[in-house]
Protein backbone atom coordinates (compact mmCIF):
# COMPACT_ATOMS: atom_id res chain seq x y z
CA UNK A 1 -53.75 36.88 -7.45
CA UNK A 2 -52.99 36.98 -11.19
CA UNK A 3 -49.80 37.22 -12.36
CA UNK A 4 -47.66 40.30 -13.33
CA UNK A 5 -46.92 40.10 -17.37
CA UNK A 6 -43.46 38.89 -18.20
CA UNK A 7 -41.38 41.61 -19.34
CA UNK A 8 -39.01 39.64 -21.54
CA UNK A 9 -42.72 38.30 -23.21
CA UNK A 10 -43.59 41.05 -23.98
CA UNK A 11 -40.82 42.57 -25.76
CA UNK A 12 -40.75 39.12 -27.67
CA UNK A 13 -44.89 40.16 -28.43
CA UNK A 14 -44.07 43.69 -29.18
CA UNK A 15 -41.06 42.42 -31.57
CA UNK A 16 -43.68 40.11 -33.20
CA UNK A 17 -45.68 42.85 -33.37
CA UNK A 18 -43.59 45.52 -35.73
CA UNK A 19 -42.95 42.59 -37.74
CA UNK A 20 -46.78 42.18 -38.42
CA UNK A 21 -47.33 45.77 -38.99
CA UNK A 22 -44.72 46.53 -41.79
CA UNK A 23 -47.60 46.47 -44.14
CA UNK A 24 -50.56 47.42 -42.11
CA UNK A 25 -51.60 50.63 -40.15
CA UNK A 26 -52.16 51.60 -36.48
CA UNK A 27 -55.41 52.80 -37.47
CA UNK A 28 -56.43 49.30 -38.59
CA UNK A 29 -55.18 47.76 -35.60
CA UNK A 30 -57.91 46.12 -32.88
CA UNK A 31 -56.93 43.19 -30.45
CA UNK A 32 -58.78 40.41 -32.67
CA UNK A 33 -57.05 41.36 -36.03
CA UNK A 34 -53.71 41.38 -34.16
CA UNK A 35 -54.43 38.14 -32.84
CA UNK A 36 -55.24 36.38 -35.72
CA UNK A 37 -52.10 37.96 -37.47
CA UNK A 38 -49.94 36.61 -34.74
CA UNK A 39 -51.63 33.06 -34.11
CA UNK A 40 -52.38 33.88 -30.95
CA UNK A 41 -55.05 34.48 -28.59
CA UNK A 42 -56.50 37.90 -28.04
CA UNK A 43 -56.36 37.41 -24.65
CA UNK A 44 -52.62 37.12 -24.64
CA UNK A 45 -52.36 40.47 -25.99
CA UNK A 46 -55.05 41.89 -23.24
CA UNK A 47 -53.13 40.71 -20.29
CA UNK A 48 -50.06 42.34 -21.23
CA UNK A 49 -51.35 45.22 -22.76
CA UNK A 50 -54.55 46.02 -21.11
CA UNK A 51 -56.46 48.21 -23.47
CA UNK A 52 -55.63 49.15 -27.53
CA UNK A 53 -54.84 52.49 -26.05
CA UNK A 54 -52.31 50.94 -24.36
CA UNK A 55 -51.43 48.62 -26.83
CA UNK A 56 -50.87 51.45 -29.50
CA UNK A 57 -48.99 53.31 -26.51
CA UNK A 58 -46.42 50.49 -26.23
CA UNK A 59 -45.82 49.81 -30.29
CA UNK A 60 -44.99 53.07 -30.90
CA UNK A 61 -42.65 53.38 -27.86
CA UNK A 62 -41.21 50.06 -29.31
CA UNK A 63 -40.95 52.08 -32.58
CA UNK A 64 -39.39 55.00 -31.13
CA UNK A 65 -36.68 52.82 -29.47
CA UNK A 66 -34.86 51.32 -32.59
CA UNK A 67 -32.72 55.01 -32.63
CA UNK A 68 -31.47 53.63 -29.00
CA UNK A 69 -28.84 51.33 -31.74
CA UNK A 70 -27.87 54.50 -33.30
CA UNK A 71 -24.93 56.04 -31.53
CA UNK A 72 -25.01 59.22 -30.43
CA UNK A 73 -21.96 61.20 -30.23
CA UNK A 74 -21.40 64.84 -27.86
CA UNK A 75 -22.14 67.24 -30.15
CA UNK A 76 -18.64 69.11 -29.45
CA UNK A 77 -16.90 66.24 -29.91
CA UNK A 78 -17.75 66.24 -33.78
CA UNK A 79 -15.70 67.91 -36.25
CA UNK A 80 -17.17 69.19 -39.68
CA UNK A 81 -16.23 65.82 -41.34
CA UNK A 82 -17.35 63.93 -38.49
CA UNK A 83 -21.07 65.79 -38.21
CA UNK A 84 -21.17 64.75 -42.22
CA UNK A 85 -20.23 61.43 -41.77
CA UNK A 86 -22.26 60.68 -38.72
CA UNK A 87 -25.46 62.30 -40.51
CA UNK A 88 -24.53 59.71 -43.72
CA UNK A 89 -24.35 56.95 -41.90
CA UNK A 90 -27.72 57.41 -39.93
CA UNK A 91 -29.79 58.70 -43.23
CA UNK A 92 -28.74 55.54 -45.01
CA UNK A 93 -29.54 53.24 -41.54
CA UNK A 94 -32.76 55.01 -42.14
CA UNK A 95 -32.94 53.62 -45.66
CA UNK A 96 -33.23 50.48 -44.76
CA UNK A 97 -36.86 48.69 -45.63
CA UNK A 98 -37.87 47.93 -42.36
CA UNK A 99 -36.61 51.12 -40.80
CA UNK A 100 -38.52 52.77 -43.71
CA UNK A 101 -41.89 51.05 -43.04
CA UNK A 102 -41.48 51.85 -39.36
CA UNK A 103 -40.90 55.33 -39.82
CA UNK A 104 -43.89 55.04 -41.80
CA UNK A 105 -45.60 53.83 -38.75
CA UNK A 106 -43.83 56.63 -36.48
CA UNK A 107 -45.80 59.12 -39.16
CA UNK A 108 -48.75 57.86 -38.46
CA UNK A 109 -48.51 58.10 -34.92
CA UNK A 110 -47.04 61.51 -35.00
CA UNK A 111 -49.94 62.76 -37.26
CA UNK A 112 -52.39 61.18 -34.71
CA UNK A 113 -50.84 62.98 -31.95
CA UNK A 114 -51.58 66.55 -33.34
CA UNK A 115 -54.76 65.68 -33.18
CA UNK A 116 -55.31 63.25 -30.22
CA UNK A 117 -56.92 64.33 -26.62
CA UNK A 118 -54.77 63.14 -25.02
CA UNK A 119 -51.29 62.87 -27.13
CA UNK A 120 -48.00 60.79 -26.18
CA UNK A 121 -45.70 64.22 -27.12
CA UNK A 122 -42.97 61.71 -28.11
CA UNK A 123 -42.54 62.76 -31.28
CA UNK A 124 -42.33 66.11 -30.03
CA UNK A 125 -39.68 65.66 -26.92
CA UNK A 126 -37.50 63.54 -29.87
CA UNK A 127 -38.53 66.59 -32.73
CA UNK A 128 -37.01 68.94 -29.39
CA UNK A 129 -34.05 66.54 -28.42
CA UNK A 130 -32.76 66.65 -32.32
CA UNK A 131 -33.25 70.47 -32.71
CA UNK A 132 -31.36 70.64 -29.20
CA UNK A 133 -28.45 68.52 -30.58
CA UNK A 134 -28.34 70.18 -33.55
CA UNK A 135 -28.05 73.80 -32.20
CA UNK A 136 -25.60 72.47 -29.76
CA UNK A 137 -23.17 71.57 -32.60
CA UNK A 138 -23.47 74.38 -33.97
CA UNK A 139 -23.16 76.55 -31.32
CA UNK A 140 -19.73 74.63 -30.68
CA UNK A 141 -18.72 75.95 -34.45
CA UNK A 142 -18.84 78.90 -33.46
CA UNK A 143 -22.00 80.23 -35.06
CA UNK A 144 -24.25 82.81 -33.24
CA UNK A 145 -26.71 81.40 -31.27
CA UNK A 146 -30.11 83.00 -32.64
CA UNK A 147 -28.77 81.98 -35.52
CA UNK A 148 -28.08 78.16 -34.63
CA UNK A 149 -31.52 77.48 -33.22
CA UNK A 150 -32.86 78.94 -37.00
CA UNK A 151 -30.26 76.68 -38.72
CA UNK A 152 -30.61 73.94 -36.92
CA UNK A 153 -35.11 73.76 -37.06
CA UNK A 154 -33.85 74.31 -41.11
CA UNK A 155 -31.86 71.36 -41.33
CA UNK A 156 -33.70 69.12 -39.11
CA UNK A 157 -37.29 69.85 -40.52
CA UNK A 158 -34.92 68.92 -44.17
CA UNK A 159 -34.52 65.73 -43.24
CA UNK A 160 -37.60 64.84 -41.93
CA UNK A 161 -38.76 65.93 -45.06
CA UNK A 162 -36.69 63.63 -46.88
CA UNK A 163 -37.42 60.67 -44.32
CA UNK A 164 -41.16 61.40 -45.54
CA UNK A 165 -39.98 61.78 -49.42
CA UNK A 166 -39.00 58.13 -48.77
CA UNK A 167 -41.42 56.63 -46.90
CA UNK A 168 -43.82 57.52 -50.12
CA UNK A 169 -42.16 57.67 -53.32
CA UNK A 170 -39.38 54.80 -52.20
CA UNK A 171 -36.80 56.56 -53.81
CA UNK A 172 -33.41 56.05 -52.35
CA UNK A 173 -30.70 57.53 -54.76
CA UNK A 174 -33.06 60.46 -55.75
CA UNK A 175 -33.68 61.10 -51.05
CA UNK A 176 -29.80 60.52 -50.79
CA UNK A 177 -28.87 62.89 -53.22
CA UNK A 178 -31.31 65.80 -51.95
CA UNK A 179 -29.85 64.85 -48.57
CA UNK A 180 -26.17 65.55 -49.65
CA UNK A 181 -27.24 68.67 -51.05
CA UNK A 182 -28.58 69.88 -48.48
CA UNK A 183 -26.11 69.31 -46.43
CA UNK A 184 -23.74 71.07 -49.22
CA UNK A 185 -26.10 74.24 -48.46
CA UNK A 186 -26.09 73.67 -44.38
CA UNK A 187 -22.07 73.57 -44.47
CA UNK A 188 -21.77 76.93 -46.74
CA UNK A 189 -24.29 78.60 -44.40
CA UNK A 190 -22.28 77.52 -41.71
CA UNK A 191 -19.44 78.33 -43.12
CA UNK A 192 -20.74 81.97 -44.15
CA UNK A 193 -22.09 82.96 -40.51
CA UNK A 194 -18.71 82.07 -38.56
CA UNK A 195 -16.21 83.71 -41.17
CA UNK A 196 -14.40 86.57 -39.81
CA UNK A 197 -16.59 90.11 -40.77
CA UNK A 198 -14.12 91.29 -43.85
CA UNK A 199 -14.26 87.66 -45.67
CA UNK A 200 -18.26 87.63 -45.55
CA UNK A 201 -19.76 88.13 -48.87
């Protein structure tokens, strides 16, 4: 009876693995060119994988889990300051190369999804759990809620945009700039919608 895979191997493999791909794409990726990146033997990578599917499956699940560092607050519990400060500090965690080049990866995988048989939905449950989180705060500001869930789509599909801006054209102070901008224009909306009716303009 063979042997269940390791689980702690693994993650080492799957570590190994995101640093092989930094420059390289999922679409390139087969067992044997893996292998050979890695030093290792392609079997290795079948027995604890299985199957590229598989494979791919796990890598972008590894991927997905570097936000598990980031930590999230309630959404009530933030103030105005704090929602600015938080969103700052995870845009320029973001910035960093090898966060950049796996985002780039995340991209890839996202794309691949809209147009896969059978698709992970990952990016789509995180896309949801954002949106939710963003709503949720501001909901607890006190704006209207068909409003929020419009406000908060806005801002999030904003800084995907800008994640993307960066991933291509590399540009940090120009992305970081449009990002506090934006968030300039998401406070003054905010601030707008939840005034008392005789101060709106």
């Amino acid at each position: 009876m063979a042997r269940p895979p390791n689980p702690e191997r693994k993650t080492e493999l799957l570590d190994q693995i995101l640093d092989h791909l930094l420059d390289k794409t999922l679409a390139g990726l087969s067992f044997r060119t893996l292998a050979d990146g890695l030093g290792i033997s392609s079997y290795v990578l079948v027995y604890h994988f299985g199957n590229r599917e598989e494979l791919v499956n796990q890598i972008v699940t590894h991927i997905e889990r570097r936000h598990d560092s980031v930590k999230v607050p309630r959404p009530e519990d933030l103030s105005r300051e704090d929602f600015r400060e938080w969103s700052l500090a995870t845009w320029r965690w973001t910035q960093i190369e090898r966060n950049r080049q796996l985002q780039r990866l995340e991209f890839e995988a996202s794309l691949h999804d809209a147009v896969s048989d059978s698709p992970r939905e990952s990016a789509a449950a995180k896309y949801e759990y954002w949106h939710g989180f963003i709503r949720d705060w501001l909901l607890s500001q006190g704006m209207p809620s068909d409003l929020a869930d419009t406000a908060a789509r806005m801002h999030l599909s904003g800084t995907y945009g800008l994640q993307y801006d960066f991933v291509v054209n590399r540009d940090r102070s120009a992305t970081e700039a449009a990002l506090l901008l934006m968030l300039d224009y998401f406070f003054d909306y905010l601030d707008q919608v939840t005034a008392p009716e005789q101060q709106r303009v």
